[in-house]
C-alpha atoms as a PDB file:
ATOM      1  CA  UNK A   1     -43.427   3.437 -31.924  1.00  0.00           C
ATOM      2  CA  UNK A   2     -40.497   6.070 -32.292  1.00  0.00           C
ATOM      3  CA  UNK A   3     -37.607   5.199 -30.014  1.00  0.00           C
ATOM      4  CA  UNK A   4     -37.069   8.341 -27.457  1.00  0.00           C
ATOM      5  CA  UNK A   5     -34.454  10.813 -28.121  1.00  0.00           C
ATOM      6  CA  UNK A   6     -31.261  10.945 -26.094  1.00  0.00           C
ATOM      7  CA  UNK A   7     -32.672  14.347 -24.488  1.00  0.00           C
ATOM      8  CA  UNK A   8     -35.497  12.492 -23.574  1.00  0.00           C
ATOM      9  CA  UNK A   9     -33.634   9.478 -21.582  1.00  0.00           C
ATOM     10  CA  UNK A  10     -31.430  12.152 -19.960  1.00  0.00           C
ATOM     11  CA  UNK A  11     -34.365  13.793 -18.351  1.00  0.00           C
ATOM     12  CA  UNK A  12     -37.234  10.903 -18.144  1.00  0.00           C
ATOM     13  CA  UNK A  13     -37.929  10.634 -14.599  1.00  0.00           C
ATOM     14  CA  UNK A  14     -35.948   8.563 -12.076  1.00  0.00           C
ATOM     15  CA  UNK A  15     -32.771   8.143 -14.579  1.00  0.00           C
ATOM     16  CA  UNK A  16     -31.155  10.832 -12.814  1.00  0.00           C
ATOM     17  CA  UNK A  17     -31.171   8.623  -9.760  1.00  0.00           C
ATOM     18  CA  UNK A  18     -29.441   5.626 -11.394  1.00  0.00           C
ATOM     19  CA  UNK A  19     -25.865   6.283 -10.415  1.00  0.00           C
ATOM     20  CA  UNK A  20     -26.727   7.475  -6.982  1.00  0.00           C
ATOM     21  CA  UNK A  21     -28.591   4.245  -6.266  1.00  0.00           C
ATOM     22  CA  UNK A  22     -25.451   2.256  -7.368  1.00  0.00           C
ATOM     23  CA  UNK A  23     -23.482   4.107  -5.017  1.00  0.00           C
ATOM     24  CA  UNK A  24     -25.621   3.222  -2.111  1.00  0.00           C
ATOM     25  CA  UNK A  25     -25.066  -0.517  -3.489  1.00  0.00           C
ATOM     26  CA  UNK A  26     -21.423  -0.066  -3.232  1.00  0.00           C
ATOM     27  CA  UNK A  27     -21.763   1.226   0.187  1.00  0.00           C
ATOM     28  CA  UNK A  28     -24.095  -1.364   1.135  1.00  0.00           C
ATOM     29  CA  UNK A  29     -21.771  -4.122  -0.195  1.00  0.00           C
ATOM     30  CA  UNK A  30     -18.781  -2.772   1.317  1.00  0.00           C
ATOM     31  CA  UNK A  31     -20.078  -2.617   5.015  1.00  0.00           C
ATOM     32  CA  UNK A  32     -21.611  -6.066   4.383  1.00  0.00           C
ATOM     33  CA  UNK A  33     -17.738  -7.048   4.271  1.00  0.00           C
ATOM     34  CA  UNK A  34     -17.686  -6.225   8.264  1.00  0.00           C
ATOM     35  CA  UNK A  35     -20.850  -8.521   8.944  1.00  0.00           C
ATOM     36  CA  UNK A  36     -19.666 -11.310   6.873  1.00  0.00           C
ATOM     37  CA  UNK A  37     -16.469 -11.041   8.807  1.00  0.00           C
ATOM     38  CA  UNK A  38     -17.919 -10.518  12.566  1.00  0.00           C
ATOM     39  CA  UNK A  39     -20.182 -14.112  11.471  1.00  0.00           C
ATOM     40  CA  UNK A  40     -16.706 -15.605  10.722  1.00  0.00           C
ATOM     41  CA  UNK A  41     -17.272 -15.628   6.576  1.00  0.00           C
ATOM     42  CA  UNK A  42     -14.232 -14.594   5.452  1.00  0.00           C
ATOM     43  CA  UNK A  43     -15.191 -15.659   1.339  1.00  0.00           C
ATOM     44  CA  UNK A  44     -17.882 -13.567   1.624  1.00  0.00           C
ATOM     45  CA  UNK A  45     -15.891 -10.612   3.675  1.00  0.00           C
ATOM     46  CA  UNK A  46     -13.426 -10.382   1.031  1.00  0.00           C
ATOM     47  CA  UNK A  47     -15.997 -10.799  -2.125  1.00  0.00           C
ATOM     48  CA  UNK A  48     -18.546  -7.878  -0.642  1.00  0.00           C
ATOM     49  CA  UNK A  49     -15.556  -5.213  -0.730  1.00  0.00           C
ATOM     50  CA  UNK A  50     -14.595  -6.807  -4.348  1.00  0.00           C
ATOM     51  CA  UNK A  51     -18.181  -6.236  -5.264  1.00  0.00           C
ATOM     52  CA  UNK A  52     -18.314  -2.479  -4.300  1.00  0.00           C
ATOM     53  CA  UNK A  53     -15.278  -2.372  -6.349  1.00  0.00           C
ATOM     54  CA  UNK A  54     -17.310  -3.048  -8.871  1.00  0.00           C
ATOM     55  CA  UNK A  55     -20.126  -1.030  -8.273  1.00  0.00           C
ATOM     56  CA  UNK A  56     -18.081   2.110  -7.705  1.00  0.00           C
ATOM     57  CA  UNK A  57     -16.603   1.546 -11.568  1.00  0.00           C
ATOM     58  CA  UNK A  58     -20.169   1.528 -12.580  1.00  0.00           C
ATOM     59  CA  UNK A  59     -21.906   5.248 -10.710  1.00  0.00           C
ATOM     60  CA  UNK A  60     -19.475   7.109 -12.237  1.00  0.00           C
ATOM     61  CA  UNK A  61     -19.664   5.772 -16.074  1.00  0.00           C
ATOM     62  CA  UNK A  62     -23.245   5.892 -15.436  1.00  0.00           C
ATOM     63  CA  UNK A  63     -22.973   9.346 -14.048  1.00  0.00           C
ATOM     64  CA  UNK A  64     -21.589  10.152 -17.250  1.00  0.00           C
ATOM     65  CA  UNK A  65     -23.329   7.852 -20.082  1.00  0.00           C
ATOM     66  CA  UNK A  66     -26.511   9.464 -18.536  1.00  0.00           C
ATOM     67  CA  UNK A  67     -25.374  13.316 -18.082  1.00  0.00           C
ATOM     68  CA  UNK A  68     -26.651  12.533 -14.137  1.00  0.00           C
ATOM     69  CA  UNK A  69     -23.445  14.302 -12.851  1.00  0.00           C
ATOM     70  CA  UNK A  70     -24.828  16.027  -9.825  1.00  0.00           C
ATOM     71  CA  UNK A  71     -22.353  17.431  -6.400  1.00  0.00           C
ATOM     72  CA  UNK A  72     -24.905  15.795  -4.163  1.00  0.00           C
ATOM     73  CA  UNK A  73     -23.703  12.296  -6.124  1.00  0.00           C
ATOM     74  CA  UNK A  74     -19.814  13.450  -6.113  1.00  0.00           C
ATOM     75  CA  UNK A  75     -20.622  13.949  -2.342  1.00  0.00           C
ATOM     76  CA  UNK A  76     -22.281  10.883  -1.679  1.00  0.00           C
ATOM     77  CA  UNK A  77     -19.656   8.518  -3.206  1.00  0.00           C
ATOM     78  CA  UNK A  78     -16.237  10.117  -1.693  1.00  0.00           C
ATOM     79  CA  UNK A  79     -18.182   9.354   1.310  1.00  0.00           C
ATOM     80  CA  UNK A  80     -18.845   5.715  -0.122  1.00  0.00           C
ATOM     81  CA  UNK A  81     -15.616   5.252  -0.615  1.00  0.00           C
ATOM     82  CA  UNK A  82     -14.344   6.454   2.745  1.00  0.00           C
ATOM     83  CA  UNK A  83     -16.386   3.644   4.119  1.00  0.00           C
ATOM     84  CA  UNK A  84     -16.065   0.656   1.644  1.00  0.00           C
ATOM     85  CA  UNK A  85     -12.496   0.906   0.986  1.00  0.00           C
ATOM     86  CA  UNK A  86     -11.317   2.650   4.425  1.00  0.00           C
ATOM     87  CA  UNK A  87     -13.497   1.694   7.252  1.00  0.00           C
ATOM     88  CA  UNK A  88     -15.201  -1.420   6.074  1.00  0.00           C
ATOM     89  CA  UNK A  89     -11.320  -3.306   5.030  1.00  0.00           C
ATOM     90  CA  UNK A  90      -9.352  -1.719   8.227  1.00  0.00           C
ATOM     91  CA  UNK A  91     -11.813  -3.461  10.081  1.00  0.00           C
ATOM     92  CA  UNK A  92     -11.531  -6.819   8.464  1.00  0.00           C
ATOM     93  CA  UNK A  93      -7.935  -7.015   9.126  1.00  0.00           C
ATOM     94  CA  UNK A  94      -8.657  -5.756  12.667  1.00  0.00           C
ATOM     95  CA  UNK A  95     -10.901  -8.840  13.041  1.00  0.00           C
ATOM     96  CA  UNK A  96      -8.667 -11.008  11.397  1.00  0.00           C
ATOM     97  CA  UNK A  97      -5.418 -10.595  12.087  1.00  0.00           C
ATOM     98  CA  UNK A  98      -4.189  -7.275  13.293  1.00  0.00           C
ATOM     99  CA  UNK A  99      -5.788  -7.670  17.073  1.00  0.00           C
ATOM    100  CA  UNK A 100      -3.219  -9.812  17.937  1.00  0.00           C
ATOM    101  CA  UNK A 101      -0.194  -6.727  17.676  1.00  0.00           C
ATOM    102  CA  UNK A 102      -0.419  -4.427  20.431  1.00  0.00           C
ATOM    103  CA  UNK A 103      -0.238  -1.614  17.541  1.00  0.00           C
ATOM    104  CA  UNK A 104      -3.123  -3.539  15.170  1.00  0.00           C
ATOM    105  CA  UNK A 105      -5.668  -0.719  16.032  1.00  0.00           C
ATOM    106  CA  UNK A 106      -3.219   1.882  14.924  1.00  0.00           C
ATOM    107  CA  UNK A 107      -1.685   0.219  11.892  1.00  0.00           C
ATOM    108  CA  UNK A 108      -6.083  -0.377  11.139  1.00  0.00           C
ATOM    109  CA  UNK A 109      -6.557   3.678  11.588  1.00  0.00           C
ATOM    110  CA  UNK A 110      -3.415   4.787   9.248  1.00  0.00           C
ATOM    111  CA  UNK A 111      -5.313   2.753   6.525  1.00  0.00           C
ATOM    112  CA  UNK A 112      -9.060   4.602   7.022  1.00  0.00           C
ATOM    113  CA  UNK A 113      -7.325   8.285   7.323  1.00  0.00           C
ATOM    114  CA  UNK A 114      -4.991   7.469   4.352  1.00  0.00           C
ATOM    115  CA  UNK A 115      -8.371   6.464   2.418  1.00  0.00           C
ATOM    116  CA  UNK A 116      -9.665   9.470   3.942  1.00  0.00           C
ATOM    117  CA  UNK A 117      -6.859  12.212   2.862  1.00  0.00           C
ATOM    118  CA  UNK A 118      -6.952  10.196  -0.539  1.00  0.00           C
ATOM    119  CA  UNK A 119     -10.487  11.083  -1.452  1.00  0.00           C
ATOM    120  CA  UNK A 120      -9.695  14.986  -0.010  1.00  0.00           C
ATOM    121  CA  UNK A 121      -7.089  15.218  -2.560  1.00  0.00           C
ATOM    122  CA  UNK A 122      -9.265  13.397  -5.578  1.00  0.00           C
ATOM    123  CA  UNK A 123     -11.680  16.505  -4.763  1.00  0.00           C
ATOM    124  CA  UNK A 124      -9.284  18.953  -4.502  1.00  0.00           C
ATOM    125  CA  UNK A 125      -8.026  18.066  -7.975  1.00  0.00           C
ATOM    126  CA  UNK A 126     -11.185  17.321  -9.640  1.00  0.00           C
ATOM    127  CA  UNK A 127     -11.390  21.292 -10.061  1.00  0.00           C
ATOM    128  CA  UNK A 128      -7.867  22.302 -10.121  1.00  0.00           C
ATOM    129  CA  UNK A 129      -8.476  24.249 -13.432  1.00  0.00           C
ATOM    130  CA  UNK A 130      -4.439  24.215 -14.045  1.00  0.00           C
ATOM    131  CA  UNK A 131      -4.058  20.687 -14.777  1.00  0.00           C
ATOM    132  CA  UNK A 132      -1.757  19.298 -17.389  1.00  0.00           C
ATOM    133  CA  UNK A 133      -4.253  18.252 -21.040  1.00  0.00           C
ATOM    134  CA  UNK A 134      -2.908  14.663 -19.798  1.00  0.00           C
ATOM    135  CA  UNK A 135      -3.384  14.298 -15.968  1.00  0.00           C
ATOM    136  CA  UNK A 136      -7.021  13.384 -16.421  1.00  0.00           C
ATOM    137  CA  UNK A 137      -5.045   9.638 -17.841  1.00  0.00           C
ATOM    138  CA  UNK A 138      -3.862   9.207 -14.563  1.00  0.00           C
ATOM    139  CA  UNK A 139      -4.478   8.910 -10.730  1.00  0.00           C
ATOM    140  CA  UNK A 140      -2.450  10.502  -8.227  1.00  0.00           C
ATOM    141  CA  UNK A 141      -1.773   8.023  -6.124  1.00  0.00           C
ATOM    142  CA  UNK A 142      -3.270   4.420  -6.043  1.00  0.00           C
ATOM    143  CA  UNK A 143      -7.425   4.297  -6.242  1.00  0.00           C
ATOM    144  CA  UNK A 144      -9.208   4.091  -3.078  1.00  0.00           C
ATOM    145  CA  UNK A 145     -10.832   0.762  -4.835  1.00  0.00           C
ATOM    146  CA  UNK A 146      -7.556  -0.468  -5.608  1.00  0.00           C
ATOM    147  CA  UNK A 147      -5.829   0.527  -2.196  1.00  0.00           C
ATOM    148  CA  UNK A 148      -8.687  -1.463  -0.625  1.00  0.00           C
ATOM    149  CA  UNK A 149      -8.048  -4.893  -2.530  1.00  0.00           C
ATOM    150  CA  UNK A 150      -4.110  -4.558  -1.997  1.00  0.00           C
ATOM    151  CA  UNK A 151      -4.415  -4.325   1.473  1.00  0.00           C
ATOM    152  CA  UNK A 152      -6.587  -7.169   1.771  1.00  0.00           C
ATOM    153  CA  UNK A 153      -3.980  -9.697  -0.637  1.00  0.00           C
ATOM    154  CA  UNK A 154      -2.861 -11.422   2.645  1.00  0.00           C
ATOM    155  CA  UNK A 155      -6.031 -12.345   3.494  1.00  0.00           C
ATOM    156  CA  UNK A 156      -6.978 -13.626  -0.150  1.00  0.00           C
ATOM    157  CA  UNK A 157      -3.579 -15.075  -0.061  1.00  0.00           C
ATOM    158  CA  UNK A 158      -4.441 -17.452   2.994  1.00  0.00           C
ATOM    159  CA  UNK A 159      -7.935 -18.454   1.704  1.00  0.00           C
ATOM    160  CA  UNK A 160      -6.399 -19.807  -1.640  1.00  0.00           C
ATOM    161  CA  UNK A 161      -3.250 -21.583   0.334  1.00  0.00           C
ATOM    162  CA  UNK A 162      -3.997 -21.657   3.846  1.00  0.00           C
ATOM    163  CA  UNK A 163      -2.163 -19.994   6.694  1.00  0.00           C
ATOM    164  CA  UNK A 164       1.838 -18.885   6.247  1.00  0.00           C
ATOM    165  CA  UNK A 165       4.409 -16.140   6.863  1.00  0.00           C
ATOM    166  CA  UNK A 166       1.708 -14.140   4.666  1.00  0.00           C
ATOM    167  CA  UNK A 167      -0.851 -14.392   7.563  1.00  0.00           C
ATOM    168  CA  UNK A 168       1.301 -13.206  10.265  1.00  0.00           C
ATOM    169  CA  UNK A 169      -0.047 -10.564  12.067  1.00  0.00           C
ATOM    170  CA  UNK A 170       3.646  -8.383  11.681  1.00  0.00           C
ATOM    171  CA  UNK A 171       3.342  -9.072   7.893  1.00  0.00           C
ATOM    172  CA  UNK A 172      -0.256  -8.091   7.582  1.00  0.00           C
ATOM    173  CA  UNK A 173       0.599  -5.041   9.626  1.00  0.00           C
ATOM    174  CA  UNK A 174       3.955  -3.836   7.356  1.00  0.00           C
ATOM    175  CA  UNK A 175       1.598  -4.550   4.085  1.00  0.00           C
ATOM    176  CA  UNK A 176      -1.072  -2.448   5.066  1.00  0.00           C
ATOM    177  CA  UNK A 177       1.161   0.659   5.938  1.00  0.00           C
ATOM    178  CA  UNK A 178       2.192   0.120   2.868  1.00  0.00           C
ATOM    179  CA  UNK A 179      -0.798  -0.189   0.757  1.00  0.00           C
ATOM    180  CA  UNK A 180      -2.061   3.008   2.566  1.00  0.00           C
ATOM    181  CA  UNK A 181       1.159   4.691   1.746  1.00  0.00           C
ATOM    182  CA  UNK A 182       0.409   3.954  -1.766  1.00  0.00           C
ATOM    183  CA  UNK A 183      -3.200   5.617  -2.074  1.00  0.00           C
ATOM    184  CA  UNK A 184      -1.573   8.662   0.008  1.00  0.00           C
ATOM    185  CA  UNK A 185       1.424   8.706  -2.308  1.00  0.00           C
ATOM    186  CA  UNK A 186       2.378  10.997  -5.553  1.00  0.00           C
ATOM    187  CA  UNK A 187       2.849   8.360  -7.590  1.00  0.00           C
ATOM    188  CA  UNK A 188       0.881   8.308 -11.139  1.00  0.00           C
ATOM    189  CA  UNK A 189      -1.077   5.579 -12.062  1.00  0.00           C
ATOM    190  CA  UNK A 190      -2.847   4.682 -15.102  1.00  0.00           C
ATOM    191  CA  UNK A 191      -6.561   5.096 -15.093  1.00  0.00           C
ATOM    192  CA  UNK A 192      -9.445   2.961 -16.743  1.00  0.00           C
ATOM    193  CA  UNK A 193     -10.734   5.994 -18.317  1.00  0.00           C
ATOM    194  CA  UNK A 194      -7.641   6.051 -20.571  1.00  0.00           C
ATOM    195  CA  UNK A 195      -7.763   2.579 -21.671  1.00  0.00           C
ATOM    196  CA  UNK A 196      -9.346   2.217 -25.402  1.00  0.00           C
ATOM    197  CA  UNK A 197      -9.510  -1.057 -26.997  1.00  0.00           C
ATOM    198  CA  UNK A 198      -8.399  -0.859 -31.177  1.00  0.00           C
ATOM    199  CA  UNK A 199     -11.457  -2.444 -32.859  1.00  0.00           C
ATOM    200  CA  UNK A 200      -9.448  -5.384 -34.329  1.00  0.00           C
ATOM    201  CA  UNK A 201      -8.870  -6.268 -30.307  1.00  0.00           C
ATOM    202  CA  UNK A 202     -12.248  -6.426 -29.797  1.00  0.00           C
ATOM    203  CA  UNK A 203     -12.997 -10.137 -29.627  1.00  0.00           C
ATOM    204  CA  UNK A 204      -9.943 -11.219 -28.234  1.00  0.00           C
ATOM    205  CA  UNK A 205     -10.588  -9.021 -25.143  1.00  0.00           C
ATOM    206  CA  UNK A 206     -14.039 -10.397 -25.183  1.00  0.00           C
ATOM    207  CA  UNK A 207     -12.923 -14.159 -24.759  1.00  0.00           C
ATOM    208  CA  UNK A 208     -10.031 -12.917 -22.127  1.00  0.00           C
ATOM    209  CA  UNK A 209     -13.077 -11.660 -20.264  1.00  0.00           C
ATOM    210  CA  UNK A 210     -14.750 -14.905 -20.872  1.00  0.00           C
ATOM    211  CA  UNK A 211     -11.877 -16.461 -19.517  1.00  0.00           C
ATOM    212  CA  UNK A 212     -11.683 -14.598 -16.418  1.00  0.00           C
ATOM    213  CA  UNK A 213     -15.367 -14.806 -15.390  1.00  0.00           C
ATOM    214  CA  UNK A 214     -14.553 -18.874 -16.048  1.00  0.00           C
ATOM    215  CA  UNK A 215     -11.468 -18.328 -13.147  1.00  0.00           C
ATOM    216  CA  UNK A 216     -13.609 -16.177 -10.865  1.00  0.00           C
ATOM    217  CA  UNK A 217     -16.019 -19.365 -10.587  1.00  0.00           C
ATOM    218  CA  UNK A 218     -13.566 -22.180 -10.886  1.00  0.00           C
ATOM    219  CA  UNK A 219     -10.585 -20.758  -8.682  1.00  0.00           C
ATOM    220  CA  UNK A 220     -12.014 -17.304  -7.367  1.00  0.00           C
ATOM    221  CA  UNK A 221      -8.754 -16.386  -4.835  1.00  0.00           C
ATOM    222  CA  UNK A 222      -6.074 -17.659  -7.558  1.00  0.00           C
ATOM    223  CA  UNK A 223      -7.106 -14.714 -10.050  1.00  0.00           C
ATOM    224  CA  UNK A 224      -6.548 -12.263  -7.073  1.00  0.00           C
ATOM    225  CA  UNK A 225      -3.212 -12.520  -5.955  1.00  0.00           C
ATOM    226  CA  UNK A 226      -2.600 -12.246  -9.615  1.00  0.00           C
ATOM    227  CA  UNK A 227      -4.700  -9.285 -10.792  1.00  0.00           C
ATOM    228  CA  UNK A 228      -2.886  -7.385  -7.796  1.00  0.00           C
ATOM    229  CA  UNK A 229       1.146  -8.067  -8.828  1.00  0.00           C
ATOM    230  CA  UNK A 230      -0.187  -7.227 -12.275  1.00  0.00           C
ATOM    231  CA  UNK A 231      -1.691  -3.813 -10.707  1.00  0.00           C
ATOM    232  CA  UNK A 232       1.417  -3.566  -9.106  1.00  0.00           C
ATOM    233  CA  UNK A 233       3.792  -4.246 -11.706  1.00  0.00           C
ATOM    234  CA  UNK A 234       1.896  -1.543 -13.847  1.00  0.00           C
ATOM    235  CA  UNK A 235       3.383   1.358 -11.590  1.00  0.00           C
ATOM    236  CA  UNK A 236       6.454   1.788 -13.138  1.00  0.00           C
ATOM    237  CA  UNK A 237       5.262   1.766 -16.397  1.00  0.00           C
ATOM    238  CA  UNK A 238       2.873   4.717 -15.069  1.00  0.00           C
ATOM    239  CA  UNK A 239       5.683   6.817 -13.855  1.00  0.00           C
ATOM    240  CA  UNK A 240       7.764   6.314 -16.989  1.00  0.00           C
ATOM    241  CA  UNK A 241       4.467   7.235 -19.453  1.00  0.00           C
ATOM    242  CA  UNK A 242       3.819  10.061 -17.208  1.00  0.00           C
ATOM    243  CA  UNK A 243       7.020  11.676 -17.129  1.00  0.00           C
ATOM    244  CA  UNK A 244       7.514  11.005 -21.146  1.00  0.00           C
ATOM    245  CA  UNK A 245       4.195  13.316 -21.470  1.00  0.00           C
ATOM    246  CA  UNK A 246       5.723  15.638 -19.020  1.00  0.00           C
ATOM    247  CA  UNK A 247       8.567  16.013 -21.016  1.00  0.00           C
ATOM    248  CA  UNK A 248       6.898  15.969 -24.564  1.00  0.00           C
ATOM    249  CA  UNK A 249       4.319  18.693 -24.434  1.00  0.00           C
ATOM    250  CA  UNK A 250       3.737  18.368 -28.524  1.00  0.00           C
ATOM    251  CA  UNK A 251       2.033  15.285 -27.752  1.00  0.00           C
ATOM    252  CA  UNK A 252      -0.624  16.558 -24.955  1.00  0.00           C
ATOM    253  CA  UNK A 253      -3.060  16.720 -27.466  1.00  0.00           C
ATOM    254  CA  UNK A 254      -2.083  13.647 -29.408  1.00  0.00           C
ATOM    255  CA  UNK A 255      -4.601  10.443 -29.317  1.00  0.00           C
ATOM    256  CA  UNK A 256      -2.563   7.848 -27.270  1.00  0.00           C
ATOM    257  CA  UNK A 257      -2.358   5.459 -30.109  1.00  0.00           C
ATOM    258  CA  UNK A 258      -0.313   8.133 -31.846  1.00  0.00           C
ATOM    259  CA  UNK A 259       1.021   9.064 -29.476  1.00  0.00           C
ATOM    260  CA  UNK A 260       3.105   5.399 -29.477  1.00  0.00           C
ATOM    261  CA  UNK A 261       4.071   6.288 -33.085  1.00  0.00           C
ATOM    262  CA  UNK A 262       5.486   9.337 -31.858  1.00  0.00           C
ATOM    263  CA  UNK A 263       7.348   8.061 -28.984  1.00  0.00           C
ATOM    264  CA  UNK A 264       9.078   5.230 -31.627  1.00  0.00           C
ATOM    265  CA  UNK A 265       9.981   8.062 -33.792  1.00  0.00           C
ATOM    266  CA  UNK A 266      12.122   9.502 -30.930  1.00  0.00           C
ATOM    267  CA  UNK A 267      13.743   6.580 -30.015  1.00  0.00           C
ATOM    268  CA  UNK A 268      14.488   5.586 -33.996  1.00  0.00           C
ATOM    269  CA  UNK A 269      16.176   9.300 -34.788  1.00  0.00           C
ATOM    270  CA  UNK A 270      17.488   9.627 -31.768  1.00  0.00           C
ATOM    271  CA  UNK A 271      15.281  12.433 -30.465  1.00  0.00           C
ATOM    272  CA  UNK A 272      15.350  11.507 -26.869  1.00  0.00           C
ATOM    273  CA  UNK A 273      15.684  14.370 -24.005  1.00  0.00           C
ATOM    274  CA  UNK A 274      19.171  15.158 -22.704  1.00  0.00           C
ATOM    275  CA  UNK A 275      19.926  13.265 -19.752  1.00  0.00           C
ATOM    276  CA  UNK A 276      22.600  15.805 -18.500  1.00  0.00           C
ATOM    277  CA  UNK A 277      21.320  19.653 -18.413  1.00  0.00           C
ATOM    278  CA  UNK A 278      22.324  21.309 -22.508  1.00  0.00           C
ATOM    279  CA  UNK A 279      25.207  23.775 -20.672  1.00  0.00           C
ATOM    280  CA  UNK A 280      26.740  20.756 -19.131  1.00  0.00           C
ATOM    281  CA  UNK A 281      27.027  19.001 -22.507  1.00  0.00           C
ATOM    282  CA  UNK A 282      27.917  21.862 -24.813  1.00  0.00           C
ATOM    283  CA  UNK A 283      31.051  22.547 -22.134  1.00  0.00           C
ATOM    284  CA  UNK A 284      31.767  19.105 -22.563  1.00  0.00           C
ATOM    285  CA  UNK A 285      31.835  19.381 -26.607  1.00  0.00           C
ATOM    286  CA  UNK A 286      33.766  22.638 -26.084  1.00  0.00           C
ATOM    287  CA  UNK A 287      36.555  21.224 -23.725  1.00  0.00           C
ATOM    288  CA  UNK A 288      36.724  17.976 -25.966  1.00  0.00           C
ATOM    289  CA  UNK A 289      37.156  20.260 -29.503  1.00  0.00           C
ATOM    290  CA  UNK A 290      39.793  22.300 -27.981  1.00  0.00           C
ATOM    291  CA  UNK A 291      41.966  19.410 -26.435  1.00  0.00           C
ATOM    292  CA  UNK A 292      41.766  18.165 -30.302  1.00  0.00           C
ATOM    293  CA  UNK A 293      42.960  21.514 -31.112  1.00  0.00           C
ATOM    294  CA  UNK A 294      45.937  21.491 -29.041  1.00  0.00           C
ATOM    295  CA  UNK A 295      46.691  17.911 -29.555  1.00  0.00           C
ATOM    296  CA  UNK A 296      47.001  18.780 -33.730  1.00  0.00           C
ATOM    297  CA  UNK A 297      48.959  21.935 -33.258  1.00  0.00           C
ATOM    298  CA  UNK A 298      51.368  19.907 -30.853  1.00  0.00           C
ATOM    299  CA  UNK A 299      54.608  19.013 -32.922  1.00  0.00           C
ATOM    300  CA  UNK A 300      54.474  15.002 -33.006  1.00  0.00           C
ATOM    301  CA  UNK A 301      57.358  12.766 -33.297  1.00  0.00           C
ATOM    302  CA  UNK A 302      57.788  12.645 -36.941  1.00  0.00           C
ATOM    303  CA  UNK A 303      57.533  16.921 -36.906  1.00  0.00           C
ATOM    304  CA  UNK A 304      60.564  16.529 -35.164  1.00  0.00           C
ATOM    305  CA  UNK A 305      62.485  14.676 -37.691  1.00  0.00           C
ATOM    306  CA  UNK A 306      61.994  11.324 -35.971  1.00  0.00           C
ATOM    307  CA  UNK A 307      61.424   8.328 -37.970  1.00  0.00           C
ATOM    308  CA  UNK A 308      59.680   5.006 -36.329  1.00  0.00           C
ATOM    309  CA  UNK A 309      61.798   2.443 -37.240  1.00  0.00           C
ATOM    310  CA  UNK A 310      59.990  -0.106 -40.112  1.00  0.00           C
ATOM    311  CA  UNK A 311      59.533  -3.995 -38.558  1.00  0.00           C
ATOM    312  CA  UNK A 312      62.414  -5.964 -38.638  1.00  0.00           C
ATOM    313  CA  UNK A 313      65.063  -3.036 -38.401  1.00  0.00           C
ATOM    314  CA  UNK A 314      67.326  -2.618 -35.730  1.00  0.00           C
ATOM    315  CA  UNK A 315      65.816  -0.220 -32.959  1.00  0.00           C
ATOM    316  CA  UNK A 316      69.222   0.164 -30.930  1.00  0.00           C
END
């Protein structure tokens, strides 16, 4: 029996449906969070909104690998999102920690209208037709997803070590300002979409994956804590690739493993941008040729007949 044709699986009933059905999931699994944390679970609180994570990598890959892109499915995960990874994790701290602070319900409502105004802007610049060749390797701001699973480190920080200064209610409030800060923020970061493994990389990513499923089962909060300072740590790296491509427009249309090649060239001739503005340095180089100018045409000590006297002469 002939396998079907690609056509065929794009349009065979129900397919279409697929990524809209793991979007519900995510939804599901993110507002499970709140149960699990009302019935005093806090594993399982902290797990569901991991798990939506998860699912919300998969609808839109899905979306994609299936050409099931629909606005009714756009629609229906920004509002997903909204919930798992505003709502559902500002109410988890609320129940955890945050009700004992006086401003706890306020610091919980900055995070759900910073997830909010974060997945405004992701629409607003999914069809901003003036967009740099490069910007679709980047997020503006940190991920709803990710914003989500920052904000709720303390909390996965106190299930792997018990209670500590990281479970204070005042600490819990300052980090989730700033985790919401970060999804409302400028700041480029890199996206998955971007990343391509080189073939010969293949199987050693495959047994780091191995390797991490092994942690997730053994030791499930010590990978978290460290998956987030890794996040983390990746920003500056992020602002420092994204400005190079700003700068370096001959590259927009370079693969990024070129691209690398490219950016060693520069540093090995010596092709890297200005860092003062060109008038400011060619002044410079004027002003610094013409004091050599005056300084040759300047009569020097022996023009004028003097002669230093040779070591071990008299100088009186």
């Amino acid at each position: 029996m002939p396998a079907p044709t690609a056509s065929a699986v794009r349009t065979a009933p129900g397919v279409r449906l697929l990524p809209n059905a793991v979007t519900v999931l995510a939804l599901c699994s993110g507002l499970s969070g709140v149960q699990f944390m009302i019935a005093g679970n806090q594993v399982a609180a902290v797990a569901a909104i991991a798990l939506a994570g998860v699912f919300d990598a998969l609808d839109g890959r899905l979306a994609r690998l299936l050409d099931a892109s629909s606005r009714i499915g756009a629609e229906l995960d920004s509002l997903s999102d909204c919930i798992s990874f505003g709502v559902s994790p500002a109410l988890i701290l609320f129940l955890w920690s945050l009700h004992d602070l006086r401003v706890g319900w306020v610091v919980a409502l900055v995070l759900v209208v910073s997830a909010a105004l974060r997945l405004a802007r992701f629409n607003t610049l999914a069809d901003d037709t003036e967009a740099k060749p490069f910007a679709g390797e980047f997020f503006v701001g940190v991920p709803a997803p990710a914003g989500a699973l920052v904000a709720l480190t303390p909390l996965a920080t106190e299930l792997l070590l018990g209670p500590g200064w990281w479970s204070a209610p005042v600490t819990v409030a300052i980090w989730t300002v700033f985790s919401a800060g970060l999804m409302i923020s400028r700041i480029p970061t890199a996206s998955l979409k971007s990343v391509r493994v080189p073939p010969q990389a293949i199987a050693p990513a495959l047994v780091l994956v191995a390797l991490i499923a092994a942690a997730i089962v053994a030791v499930p909060f010590l990978l978290y804590p460290i998956a987030i300072l890794a996040y983390l740590a990746h920003i500056p790296y992020a602002v420092y690739r994204y400005r190079w491509l700003d700068r370096h427009p001959e590259v927009w249309h370079v693969p990024p493993r070129q691209r690398r090649a490219v950016r060693r060239a520069h540093r090995r001739l010596g092709l890297l941008p200005p860092r003062r503005p060109l008038p400011r340095r060619v002044a410079g180089a004027a002003a610094r040729a013409g004091r050599r100018t005056i300084n040759r045409d300047r009569p020097g000590p022996q023009r004028l007949g003097t002669r230093r006297p040779r070591r071990g002469q008299d100088r009186s």
